[in-house]
N, C-alpha and C. Protein backbone atom coordinates (compact mmCIF):
# COMPACT_ATOMS: atom_id res chain seq x y z
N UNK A 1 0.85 -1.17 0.00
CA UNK A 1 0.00 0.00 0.00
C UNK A 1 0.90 1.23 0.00
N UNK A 2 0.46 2.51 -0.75
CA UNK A 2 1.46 3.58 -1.01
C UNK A 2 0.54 4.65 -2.00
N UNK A 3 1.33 5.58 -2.33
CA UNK A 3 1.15 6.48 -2.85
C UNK A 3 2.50 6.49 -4.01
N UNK A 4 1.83 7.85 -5.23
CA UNK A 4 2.99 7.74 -6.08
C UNK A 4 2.95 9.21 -6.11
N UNK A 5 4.14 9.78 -6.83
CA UNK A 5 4.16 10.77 -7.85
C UNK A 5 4.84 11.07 -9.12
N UNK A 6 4.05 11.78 -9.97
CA UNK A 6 5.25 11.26 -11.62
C UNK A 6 4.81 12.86 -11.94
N UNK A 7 5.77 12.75 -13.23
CA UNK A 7 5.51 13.56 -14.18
C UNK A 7 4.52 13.68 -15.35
N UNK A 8 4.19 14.75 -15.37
CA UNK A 8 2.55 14.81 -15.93
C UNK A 8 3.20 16.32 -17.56
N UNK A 9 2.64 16.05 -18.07
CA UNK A 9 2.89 16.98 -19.04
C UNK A 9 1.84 16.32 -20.54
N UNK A 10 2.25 17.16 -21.68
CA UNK A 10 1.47 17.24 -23.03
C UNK A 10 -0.44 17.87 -22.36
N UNK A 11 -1.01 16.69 -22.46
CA UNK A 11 -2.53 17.33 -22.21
C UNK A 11 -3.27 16.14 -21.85
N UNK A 12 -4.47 16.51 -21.06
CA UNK A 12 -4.67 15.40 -19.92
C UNK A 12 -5.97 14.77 -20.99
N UNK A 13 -6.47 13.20 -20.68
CA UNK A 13 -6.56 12.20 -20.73
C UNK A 13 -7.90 12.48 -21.89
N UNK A 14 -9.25 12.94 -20.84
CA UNK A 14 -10.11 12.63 -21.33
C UNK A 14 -10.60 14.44 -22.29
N UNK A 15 -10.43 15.28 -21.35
CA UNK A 15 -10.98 16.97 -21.77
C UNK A 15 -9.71 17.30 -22.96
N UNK A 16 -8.50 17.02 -22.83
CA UNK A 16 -7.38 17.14 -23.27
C UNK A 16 -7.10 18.65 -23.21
N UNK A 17 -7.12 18.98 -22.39
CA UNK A 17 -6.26 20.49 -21.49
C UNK A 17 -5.22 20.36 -21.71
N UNK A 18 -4.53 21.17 -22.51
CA UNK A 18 -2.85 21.38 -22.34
C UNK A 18 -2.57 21.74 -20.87
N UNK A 19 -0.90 20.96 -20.86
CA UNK A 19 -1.21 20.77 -19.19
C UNK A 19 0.60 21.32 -18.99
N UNK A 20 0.43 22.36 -18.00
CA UNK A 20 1.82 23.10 -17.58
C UNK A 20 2.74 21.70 -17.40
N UNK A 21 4.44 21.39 -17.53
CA UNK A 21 4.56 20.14 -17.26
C UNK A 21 4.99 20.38 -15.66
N UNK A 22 4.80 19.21 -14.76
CA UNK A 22 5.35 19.62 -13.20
C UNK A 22 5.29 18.08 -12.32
N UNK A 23 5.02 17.77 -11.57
CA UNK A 23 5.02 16.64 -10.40
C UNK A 23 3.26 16.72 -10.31
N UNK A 24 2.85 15.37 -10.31
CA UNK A 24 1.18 15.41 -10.01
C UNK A 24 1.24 13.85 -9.08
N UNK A 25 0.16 14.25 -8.08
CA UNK A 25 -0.07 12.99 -7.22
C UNK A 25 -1.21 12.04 -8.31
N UNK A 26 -0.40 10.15 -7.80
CA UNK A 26 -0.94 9.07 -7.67
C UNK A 26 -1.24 8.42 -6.33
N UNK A 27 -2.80 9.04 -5.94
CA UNK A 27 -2.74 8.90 -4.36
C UNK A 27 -2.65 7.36 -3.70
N UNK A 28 -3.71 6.37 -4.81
CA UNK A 28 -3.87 5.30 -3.96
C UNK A 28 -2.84 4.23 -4.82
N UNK A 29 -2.10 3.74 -4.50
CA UNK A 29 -1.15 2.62 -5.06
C UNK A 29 -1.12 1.49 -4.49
N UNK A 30 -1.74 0.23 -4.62
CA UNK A 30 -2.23 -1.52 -4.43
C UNK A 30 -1.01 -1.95 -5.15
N UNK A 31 -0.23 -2.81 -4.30
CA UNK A 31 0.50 -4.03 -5.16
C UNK A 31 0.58 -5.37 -4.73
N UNK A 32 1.35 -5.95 -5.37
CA UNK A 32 1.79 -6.81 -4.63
C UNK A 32 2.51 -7.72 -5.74
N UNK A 33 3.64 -8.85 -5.08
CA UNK A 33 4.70 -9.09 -5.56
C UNK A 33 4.25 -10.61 -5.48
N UNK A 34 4.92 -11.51 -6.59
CA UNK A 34 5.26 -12.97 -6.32
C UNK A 34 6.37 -13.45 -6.80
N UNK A 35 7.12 -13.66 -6.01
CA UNK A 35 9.06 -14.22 -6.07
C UNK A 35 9.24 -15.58 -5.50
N UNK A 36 10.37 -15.42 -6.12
CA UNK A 36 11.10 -17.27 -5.83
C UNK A 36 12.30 -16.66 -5.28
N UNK A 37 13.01 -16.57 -4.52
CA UNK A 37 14.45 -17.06 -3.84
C UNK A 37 15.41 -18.28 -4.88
N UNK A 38 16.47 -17.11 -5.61
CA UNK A 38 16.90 -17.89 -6.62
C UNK A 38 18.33 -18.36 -5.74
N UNK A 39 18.92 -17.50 -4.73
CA UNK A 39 20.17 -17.75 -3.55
C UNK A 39 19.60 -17.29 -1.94
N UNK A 40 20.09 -16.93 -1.39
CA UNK A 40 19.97 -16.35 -0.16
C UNK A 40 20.17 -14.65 -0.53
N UNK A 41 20.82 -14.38 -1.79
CA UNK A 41 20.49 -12.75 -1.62
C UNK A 41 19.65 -12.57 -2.83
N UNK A 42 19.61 -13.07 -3.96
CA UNK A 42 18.65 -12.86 -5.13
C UNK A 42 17.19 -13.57 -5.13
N UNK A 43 16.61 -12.63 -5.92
CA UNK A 43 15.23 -13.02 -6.09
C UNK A 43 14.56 -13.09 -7.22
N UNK A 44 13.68 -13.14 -7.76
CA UNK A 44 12.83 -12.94 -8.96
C UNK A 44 11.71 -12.93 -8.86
N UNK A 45 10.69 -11.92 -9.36
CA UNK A 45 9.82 -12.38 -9.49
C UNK A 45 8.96 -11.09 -10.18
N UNK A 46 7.34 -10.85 -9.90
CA UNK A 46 6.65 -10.42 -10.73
C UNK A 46 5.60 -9.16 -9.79
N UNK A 47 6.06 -8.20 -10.28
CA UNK A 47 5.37 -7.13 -9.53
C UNK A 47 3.74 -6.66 -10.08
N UNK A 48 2.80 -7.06 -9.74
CA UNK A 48 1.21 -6.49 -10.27
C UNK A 48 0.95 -4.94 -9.18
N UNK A 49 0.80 -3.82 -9.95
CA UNK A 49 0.18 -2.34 -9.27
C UNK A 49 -0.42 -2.13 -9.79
N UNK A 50 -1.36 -1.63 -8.72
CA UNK A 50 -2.47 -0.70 -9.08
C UNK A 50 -2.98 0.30 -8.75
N UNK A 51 -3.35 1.35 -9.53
CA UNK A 51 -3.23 2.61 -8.83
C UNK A 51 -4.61 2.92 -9.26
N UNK A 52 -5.09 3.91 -8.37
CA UNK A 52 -6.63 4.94 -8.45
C UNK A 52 -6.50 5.95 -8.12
N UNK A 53 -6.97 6.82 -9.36
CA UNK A 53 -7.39 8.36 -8.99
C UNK A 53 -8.45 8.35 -9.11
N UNK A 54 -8.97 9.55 -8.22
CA UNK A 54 -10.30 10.31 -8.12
C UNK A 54 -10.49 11.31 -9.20
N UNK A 55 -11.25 11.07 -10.11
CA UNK A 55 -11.56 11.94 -11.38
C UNK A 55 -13.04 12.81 -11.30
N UNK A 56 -13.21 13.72 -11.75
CA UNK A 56 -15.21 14.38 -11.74
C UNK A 56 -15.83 13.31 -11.74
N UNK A 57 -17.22 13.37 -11.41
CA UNK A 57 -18.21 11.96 -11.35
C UNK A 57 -19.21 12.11 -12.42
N UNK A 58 -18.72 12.83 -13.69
CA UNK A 58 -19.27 12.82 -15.01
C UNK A 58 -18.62 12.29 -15.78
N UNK A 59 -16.72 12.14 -15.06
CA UNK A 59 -15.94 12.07 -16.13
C UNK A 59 -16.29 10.63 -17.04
N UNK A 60 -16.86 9.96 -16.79
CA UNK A 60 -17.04 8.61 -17.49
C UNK A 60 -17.84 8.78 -18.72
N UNK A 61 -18.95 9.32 -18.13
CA UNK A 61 -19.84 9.77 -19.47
C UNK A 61 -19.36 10.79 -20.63
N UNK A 62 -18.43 11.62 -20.14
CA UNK A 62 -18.00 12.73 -20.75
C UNK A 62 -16.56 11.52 -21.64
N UNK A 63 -16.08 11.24 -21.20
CA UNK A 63 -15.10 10.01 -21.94
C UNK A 63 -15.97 9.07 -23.42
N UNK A 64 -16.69 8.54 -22.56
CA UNK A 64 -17.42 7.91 -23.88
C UNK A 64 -18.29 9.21 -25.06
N UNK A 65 -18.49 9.79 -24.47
CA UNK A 65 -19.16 10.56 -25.54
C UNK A 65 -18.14 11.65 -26.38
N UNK A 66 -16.99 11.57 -25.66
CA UNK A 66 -15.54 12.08 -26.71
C UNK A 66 -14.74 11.01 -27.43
N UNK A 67 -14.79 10.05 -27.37
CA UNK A 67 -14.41 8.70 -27.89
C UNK A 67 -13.02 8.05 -27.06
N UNK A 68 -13.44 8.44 -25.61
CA UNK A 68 -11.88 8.22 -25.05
C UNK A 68 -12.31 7.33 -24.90
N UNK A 69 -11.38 6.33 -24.34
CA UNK A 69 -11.29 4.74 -23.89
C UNK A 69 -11.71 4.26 -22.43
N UNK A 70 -12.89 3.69 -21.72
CA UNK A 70 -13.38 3.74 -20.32
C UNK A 70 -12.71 2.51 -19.50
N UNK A 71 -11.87 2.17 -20.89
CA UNK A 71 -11.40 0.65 -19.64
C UNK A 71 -10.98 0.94 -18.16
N UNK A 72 -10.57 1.94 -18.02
CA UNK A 72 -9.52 2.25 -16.56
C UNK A 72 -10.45 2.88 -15.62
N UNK A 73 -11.72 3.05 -15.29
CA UNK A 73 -12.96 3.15 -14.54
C UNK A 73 -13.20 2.20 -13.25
N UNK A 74 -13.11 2.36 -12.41
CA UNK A 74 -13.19 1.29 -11.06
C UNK A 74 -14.85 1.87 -11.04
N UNK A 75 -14.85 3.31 -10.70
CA UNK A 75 -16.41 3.76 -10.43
C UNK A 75 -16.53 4.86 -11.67
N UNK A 76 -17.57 5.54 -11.24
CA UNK A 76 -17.60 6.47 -12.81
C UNK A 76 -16.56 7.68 -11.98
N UNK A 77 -16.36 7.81 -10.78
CA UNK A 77 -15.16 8.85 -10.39
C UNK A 77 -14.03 8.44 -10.04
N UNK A 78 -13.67 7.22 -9.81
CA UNK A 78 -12.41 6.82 -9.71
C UNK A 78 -11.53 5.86 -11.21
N UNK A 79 -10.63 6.38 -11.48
CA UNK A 79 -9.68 6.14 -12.38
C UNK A 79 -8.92 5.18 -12.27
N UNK A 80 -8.28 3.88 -13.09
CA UNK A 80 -7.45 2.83 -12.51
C UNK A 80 -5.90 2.83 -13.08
N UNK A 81 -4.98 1.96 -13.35
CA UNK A 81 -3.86 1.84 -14.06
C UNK A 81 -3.33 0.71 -13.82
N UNK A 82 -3.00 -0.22 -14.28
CA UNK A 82 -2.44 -1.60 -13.82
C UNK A 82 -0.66 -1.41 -14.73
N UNK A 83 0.05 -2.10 -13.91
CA UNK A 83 1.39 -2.36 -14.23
C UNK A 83 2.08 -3.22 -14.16
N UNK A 84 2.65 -4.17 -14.60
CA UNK A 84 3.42 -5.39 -14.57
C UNK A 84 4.69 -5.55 -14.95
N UNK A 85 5.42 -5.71 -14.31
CA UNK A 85 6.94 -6.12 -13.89
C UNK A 85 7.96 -6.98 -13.98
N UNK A 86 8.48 -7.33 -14.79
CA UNK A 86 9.03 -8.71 -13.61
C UNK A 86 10.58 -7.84 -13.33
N UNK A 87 10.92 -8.53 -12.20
CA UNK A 87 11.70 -7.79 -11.21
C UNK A 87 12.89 -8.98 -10.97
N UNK A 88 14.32 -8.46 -10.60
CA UNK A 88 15.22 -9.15 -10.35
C UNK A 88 15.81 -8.24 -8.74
N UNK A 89 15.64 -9.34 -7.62
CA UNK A 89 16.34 -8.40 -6.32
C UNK A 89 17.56 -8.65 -5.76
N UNK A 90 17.84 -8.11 -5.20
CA UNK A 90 19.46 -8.12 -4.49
C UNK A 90 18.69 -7.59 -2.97
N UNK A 91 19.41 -8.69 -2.11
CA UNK A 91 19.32 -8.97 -0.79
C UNK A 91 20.28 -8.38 -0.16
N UNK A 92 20.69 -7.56 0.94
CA UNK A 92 21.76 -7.53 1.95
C UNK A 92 21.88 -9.00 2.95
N UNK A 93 23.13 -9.26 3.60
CA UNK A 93 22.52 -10.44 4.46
C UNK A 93 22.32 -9.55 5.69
N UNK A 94 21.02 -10.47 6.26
CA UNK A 94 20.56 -9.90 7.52
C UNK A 94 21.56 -9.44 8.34
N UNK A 95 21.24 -8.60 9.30
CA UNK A 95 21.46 -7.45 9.95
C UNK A 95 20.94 -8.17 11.51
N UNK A 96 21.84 -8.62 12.30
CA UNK A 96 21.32 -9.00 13.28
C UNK A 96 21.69 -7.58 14.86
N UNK A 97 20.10 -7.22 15.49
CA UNK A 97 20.28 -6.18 16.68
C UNK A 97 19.39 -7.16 17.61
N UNK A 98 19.82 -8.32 18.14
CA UNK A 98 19.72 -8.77 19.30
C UNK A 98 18.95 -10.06 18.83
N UNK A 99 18.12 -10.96 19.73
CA UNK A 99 17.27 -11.66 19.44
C UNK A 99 16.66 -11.88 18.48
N UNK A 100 15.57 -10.61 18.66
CA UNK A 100 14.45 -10.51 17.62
C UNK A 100 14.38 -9.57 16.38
N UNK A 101 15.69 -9.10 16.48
CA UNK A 101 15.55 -7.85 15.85
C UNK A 101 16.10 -8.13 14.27
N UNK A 102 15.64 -8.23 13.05
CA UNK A 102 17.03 -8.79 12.01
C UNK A 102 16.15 -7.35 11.18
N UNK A 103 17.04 -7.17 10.26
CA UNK A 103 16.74 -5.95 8.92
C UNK A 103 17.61 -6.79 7.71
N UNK A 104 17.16 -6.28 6.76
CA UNK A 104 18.10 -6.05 5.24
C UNK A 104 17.54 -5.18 4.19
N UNK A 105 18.55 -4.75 3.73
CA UNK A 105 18.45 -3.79 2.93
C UNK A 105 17.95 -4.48 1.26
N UNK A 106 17.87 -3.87 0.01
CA UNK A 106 17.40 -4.42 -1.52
C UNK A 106 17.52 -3.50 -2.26
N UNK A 107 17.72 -3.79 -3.57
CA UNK A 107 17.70 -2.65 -4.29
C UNK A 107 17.23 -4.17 -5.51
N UNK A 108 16.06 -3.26 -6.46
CA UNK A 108 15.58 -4.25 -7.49
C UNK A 108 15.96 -3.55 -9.07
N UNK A 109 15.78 -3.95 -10.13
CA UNK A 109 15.44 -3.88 -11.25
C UNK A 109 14.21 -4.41 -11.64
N UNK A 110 14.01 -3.93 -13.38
CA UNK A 110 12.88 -4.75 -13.74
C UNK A 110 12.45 -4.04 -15.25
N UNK A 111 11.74 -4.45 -15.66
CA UNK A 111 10.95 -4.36 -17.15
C UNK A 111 9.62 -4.79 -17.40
N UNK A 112 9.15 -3.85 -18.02
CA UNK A 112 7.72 -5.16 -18.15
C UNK A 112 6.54 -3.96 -19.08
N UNK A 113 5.40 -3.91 -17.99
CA UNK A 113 4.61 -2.80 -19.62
C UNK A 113 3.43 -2.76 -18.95
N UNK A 114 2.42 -1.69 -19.24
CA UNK A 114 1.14 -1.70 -18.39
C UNK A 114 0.88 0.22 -18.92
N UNK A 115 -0.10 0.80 -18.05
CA UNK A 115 -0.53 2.03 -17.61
C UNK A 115 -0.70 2.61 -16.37
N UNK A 116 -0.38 3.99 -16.58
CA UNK A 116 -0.17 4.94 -15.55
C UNK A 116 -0.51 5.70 -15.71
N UNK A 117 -1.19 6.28 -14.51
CA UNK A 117 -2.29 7.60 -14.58
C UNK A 117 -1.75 8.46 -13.18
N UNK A 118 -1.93 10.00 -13.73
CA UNK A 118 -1.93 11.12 -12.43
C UNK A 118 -2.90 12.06 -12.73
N UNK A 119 -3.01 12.39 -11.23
CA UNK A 119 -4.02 13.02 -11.52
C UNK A 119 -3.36 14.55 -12.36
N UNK A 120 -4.58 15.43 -12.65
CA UNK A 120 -4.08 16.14 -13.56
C UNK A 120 -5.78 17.44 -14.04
N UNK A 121 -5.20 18.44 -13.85
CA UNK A 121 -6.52 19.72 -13.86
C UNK A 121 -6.63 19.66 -15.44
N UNK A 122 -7.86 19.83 -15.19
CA UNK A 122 -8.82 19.92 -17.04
C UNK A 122 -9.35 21.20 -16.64
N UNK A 123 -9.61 21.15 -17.58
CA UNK A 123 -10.96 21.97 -18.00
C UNK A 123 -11.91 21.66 -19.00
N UNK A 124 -13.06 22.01 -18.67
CA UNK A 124 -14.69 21.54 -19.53
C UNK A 124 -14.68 22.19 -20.63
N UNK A 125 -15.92 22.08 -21.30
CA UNK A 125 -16.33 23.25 -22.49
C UNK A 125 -16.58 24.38 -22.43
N UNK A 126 -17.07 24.56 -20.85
CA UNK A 126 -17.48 25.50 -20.75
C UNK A 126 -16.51 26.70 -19.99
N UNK A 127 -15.13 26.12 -19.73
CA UNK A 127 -14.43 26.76 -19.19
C UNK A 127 -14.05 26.26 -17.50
N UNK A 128 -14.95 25.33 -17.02
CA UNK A 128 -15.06 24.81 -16.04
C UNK A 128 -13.66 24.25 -15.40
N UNK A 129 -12.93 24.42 -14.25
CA UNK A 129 -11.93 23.48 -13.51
C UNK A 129 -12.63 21.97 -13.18
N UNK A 130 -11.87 21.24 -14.05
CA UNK A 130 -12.06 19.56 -13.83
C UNK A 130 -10.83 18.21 -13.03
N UNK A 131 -11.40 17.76 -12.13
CA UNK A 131 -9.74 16.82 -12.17
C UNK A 131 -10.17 15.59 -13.25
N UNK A 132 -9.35 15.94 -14.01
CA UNK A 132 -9.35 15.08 -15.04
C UNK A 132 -7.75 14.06 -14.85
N UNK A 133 -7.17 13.29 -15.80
CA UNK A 133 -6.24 12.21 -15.35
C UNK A 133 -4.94 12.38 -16.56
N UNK A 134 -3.88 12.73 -16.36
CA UNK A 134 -2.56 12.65 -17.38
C UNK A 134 -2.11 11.18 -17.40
N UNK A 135 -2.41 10.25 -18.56
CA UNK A 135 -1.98 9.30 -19.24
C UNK A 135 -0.89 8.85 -19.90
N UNK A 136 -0.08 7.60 -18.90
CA UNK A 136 0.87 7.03 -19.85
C UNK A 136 1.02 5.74 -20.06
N UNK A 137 1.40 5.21 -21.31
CA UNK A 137 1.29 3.75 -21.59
C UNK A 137 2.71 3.54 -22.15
N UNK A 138 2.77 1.64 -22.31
CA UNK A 138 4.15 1.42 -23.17
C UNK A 138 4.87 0.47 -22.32
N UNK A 139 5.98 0.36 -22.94
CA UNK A 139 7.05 -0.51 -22.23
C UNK A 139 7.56 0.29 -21.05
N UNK A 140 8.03 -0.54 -19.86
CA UNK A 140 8.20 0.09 -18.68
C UNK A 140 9.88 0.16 -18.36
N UNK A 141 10.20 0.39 -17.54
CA UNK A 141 11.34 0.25 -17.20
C UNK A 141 11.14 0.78 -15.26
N UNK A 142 11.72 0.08 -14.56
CA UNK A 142 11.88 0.06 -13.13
C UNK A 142 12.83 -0.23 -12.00
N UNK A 143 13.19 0.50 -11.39
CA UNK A 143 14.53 0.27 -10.10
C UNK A 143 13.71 0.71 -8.89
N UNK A 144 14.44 -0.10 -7.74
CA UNK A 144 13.86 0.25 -6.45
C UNK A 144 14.77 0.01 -5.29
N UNK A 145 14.29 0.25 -4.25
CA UNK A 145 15.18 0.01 -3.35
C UNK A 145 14.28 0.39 -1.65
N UNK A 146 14.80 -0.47 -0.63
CA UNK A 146 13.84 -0.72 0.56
C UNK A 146 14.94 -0.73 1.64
N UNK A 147 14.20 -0.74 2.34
CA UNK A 147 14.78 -1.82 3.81
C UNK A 147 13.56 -3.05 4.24
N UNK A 148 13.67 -3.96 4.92
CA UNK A 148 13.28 -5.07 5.50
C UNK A 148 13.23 -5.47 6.71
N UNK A 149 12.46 -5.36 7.46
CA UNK A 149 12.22 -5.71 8.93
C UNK A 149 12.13 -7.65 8.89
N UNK A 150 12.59 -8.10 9.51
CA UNK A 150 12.36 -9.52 9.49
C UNK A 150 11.68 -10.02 10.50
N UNK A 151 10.86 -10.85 10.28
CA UNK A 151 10.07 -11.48 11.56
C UNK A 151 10.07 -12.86 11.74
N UNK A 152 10.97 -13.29 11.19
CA UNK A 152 11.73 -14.45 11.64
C UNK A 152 12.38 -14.73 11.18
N UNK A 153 13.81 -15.81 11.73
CA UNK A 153 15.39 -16.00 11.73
C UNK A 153 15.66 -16.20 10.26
N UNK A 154 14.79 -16.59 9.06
CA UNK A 154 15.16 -17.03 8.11
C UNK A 154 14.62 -15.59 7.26
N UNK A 155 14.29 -14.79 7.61
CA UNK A 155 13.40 -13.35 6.80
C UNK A 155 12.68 -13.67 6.07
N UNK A 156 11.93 -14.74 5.72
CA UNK A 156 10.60 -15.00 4.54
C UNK A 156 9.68 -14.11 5.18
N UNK A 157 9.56 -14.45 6.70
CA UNK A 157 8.31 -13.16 6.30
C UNK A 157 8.64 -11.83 7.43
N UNK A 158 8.36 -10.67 6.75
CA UNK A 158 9.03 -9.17 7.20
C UNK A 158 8.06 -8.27 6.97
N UNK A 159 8.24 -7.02 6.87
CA UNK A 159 7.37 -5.91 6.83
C UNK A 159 8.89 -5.27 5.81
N UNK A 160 8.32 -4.41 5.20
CA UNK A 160 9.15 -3.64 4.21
C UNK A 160 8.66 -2.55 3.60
N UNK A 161 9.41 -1.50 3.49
CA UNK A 161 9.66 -0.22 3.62
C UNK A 161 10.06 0.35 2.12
N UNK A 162 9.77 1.09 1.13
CA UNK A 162 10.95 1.30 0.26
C UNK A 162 10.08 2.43 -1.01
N UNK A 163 10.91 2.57 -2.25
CA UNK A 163 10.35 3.90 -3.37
C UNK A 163 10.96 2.88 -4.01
N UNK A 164 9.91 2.75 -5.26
CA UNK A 164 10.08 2.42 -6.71
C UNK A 164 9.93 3.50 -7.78
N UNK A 165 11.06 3.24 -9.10
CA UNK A 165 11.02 4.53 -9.96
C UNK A 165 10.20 3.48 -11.24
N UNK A 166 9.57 4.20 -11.86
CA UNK A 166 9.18 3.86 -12.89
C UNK A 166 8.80 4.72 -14.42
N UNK A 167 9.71 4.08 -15.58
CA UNK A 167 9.54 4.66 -16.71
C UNK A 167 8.67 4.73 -17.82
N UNK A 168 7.96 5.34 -18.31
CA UNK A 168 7.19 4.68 -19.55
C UNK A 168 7.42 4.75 -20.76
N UNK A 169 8.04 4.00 -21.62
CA UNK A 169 8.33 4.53 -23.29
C UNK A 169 6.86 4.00 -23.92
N UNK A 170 6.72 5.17 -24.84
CA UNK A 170 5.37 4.83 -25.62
C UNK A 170 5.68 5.25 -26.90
N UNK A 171 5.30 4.52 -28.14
CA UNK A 171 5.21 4.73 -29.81
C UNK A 171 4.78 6.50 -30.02
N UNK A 172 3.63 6.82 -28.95
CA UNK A 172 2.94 8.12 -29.11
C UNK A 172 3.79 9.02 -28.04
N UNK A 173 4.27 9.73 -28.66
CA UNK A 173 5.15 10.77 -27.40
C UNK A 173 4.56 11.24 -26.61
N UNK A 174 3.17 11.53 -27.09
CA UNK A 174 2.38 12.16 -25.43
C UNK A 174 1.92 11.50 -24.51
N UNK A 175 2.03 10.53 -24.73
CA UNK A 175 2.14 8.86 -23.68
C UNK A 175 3.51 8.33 -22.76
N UNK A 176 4.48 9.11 -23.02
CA UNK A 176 5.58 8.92 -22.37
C UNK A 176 5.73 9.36 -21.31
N UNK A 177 5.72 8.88 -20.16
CA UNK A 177 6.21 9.20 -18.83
C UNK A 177 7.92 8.72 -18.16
N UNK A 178 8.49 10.02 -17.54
CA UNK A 178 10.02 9.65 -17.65
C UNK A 178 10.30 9.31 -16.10
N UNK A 179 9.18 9.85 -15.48
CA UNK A 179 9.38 9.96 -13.87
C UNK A 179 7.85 9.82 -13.63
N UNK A 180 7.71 8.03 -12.37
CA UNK A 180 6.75 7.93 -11.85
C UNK A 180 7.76 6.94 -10.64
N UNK A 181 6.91 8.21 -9.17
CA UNK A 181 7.87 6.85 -8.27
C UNK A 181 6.80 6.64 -7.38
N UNK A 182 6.90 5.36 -6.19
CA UNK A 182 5.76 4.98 -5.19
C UNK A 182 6.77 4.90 -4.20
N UNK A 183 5.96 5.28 -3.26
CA UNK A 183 6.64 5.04 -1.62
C UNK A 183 5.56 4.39 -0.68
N UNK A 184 5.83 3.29 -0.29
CA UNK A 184 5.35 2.03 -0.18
C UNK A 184 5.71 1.26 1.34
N UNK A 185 4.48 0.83 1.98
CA UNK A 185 4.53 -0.06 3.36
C UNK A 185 3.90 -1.52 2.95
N UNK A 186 4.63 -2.29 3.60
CA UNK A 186 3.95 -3.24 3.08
C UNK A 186 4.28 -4.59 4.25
N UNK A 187 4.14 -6.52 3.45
CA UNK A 187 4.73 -7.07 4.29
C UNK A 187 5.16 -8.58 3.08
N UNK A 188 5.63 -8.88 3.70
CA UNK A 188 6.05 -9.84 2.54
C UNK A 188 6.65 -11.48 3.04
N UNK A 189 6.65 -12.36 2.00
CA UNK A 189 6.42 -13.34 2.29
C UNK A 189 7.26 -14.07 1.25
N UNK A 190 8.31 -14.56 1.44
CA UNK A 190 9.09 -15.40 0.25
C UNK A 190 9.45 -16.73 0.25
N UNK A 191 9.32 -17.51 -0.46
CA UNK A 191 8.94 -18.91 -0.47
C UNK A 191 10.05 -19.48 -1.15
């Protein structure tokens, strides 16, 4: 669970407002990971996110009747984005502060392809302020890096801490996002 923020620029999604370029929040960010333990410090595996913005509660109707695309709709005001990964990690070895106490540090890579949305100010026909959503799609590119609380002697399962960066290359240049990162609580479980 987390939050993101990226870079937002060209013109937003559905109203298509030319849009100042700057930093825009991705408030709600869902993931979650499934890895294999390829040594005691590497890993692999496959990152699924998902993110929701809060968009106007017309914006759905106003989408279909401009010919935008409604797949990414959770409600008619909330906005979605799914992303997929696969990820290669690097382990520190545990960190032992007494008994109970173990940490390690990670830093990941990764590649993979999906969509990403921020939020992002429109405007209507009529001149109206809208939160409308800045759109990016394409091949991904991703690095990260955490710390690890361990909750038991072998660290499969921990609580973990950390910011992921994420890139988007897209065929359409106004689909390209160069900077999207999440900062992220979570707990984890490796098998």
């Amino acid at each position: 669970l987390g939050t993101g923020l990226g870079w937002i620029s060209g013109h937003t999604e559905v109203y298509k407002t030319a849009l100042n370029s700057g930093i825009a929040l991705a408030p709600i960010q869902l993931g979650f990971t499934v890895a294999g333990m390829l040594s005691r410090h590497w890993s692999i595996g496959v990152d699924f996110d998902i993110g929701m913005i809060p968009t106007e509660s017309d914006l759905y109707d106003t989408a279909a009747d401009m010919g935008v695309d409604n797949d990414g709709f959770v409600t008619t005001s909330m906005r979605s984005d799914m992303r997929i990964l696969l990820k290669i990690r690097k382990f520190s070895t545990p960190e032992d502060y007494g008994r109970s106490i173990r940490w390690r540090w990670y830093w990941e890579v990764g590649f993979g392809g999906g969509r990403m949305r921020h939020m992002a100010p429109g405007e209507d026909s009529s001149g109206n302020s809208v939160n409308d959503t800045d759109y990016s799609s394409g091949f991904m590119l991703g690095a990260g890096a955490g710390a690890v609380l361990c909750l038991t002697d072998s660290c499969n399962l921990s609580v973990l801490g950390g910011a992921n960066y994420t890139a988007a290359y897209s065929m359409k240049p106004d689909n390209t996002s160069l900077l999207h990162l999440d900062f992220f609580l979570g707990a984890e479980y490796l098998f």
